[in-house]
Each structure stands twice: as structure tokens, then as C-alpha cells.
N, C-alpha and C. Protein backbone atom coordinates (compact mmCIF):
# COMPACT_ATOMS: atom_id res chain seq x y z
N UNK A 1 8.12 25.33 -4.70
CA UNK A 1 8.21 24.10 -5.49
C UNK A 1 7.27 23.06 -4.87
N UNK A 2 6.47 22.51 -5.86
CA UNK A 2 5.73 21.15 -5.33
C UNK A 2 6.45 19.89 -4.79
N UNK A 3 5.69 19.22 -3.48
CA UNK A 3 6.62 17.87 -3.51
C UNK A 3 6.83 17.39 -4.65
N UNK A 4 7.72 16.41 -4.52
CA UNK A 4 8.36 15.41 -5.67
C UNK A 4 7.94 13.95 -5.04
N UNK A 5 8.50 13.92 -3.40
CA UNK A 5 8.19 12.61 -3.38
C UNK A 5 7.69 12.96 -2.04
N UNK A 6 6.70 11.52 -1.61
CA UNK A 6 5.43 11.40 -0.95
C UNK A 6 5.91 10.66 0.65
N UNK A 7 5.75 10.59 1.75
CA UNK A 7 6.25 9.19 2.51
C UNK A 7 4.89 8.63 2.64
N UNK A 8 5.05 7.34 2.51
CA UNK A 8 3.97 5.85 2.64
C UNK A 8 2.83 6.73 3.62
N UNK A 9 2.94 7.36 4.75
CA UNK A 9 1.72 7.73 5.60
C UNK A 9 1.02 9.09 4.51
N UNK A 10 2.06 9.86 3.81
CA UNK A 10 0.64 11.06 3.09
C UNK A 10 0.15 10.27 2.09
N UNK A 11 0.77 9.22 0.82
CA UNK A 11 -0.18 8.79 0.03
C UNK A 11 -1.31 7.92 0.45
N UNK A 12 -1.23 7.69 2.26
CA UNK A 12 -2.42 6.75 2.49
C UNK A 12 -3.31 7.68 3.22
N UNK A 13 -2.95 8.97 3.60
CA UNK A 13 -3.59 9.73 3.67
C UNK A 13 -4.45 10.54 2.86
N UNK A 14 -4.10 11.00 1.59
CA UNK A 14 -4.26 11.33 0.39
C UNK A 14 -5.58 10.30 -0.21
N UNK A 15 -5.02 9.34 -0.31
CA UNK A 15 -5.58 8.33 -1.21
C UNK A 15 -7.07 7.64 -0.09
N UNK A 16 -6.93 7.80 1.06
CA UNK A 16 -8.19 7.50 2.30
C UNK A 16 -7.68 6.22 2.38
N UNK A 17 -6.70 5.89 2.41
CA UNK A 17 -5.98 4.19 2.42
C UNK A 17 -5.56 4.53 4.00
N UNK A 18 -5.17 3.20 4.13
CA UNK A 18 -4.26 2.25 5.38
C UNK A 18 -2.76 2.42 5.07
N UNK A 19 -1.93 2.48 5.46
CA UNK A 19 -0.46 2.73 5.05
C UNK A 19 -0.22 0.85 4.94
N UNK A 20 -0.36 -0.29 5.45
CA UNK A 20 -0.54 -1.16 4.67
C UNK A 20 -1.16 -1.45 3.25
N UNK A 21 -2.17 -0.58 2.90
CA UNK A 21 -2.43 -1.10 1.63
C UNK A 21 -1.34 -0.79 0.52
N UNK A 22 -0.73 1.04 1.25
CA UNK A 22 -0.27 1.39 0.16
C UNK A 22 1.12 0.40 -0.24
N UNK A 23 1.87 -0.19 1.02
CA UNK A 23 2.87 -1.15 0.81
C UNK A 23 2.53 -2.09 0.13
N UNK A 24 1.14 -2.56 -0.09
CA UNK A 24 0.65 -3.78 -0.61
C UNK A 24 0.22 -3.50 -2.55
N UNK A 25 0.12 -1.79 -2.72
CA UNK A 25 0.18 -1.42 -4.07
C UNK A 25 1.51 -0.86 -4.76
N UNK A 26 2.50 -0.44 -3.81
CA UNK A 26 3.91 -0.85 -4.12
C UNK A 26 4.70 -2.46 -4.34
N UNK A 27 4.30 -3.38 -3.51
CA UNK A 27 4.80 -4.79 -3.52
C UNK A 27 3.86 -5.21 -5.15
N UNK A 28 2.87 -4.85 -5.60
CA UNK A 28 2.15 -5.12 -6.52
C UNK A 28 2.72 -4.49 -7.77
N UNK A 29 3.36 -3.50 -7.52
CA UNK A 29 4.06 -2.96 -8.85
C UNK A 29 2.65 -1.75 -9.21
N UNK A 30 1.29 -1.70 -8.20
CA UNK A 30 1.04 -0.79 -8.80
C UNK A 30 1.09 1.20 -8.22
N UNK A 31 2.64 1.19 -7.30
CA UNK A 31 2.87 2.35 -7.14
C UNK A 31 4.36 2.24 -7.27
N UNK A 32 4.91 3.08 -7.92
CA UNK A 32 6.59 2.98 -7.62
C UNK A 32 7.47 3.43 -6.43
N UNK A 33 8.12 3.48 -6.08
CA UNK A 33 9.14 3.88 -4.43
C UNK A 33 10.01 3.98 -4.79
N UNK A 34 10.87 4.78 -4.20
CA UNK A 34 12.46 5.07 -4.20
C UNK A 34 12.55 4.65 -2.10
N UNK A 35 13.77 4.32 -2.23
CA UNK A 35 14.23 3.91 -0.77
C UNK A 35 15.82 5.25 -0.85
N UNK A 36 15.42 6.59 -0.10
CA UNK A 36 16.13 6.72 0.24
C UNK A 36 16.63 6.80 1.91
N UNK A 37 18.05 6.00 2.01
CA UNK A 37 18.56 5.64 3.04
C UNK A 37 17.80 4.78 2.91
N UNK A 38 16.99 4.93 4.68
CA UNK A 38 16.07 3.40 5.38
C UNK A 38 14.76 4.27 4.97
N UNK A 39 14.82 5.11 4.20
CA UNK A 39 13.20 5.78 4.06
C UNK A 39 12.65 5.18 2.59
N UNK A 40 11.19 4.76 2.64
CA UNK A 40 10.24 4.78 1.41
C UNK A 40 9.86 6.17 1.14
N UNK A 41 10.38 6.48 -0.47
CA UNK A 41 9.72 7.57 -0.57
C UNK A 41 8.45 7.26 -2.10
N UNK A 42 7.12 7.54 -2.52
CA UNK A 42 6.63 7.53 -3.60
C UNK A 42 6.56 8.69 -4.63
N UNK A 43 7.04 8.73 -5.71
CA UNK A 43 7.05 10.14 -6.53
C UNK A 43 5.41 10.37 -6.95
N UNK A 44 5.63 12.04 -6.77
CA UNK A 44 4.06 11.91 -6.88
C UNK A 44 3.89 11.44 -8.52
N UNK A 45 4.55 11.31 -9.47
CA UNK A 45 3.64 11.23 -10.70
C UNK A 45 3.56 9.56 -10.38
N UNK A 46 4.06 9.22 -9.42
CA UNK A 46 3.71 7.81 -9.35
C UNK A 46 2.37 7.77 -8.61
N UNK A 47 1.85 8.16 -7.57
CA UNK A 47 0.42 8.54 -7.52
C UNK A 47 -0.37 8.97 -8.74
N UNK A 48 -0.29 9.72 -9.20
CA UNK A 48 -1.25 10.35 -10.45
C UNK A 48 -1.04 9.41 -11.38
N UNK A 49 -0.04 8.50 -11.90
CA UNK A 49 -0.68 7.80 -12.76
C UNK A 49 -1.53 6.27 -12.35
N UNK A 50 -1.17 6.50 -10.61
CA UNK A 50 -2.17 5.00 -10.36
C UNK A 50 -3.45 5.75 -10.20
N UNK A 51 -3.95 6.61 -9.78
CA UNK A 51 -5.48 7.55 -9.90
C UNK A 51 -5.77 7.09 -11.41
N UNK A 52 -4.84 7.83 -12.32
CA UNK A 52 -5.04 7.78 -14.06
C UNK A 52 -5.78 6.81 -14.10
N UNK A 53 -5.12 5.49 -14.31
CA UNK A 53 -5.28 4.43 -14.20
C UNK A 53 -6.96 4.01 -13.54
N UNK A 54 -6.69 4.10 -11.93
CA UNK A 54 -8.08 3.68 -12.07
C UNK A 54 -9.28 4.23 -12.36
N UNK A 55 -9.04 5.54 -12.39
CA UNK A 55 -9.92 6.09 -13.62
C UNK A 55 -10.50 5.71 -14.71
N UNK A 56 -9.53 5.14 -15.83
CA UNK A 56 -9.60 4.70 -17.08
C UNK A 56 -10.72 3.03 -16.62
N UNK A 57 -10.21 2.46 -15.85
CA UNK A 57 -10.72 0.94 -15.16
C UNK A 57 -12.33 1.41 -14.83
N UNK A 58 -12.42 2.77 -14.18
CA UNK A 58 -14.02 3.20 -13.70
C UNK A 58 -14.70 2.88 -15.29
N UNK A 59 -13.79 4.13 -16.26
CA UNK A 59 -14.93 4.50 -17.50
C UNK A 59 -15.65 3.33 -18.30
């Protein structure tokens, strides 16, 4: 089975980000999070549709 959800250090790994930015595109509304317990987790289709996205912003 593929992950489902991401922790803050692989999508800033993934993405060639800072693990601050990615808190700073969650606080922005443009990645979604689940908090389980004391953990941030990001679902990946919540990655793929912020890629989508700036994709569409490139074309």
C-alpha cells in the first residue's frame, strides 16, 4: 500500500523545501494537515494537488 500521509520533514524533502516553509504553506491554507496526537501529518493528495496547482500557475 502507498503512504497516505506524509510527516512535515518528507514533504520538505520531496518538494526541495525547508520544513519551515512547508509549515508556512500549511498556515497559508495552501497544504492540508491532520494532527494526529502531537504529530503533523500531510495527506499525500494534499501534496499533489498543491504541485497541480502550481503547475496550472506555470502554464
Amino acid at each position: 500500500m502507498k503512504d497516505m500521509l506524509y510527516r512535515v520533514e518528507e514533504v520538505a524533502r520531496a518538494l526541495r523545501i525547508g520544513r519551515t516553509k512547508v509549515f508556512d504553506l500549511i498556515r497559508a491554507g495552501e497544504l492540508t494537515s491532520v494532527k494526529i496526537g502531537g504529530s503533523r501529518r500531510i495527506p499525500a493528495t494534499s501534496v499533489q494537488e498543491y504541485l497541480s496547482r502550481l503547475m496550472q500557475e506555470a502554464a
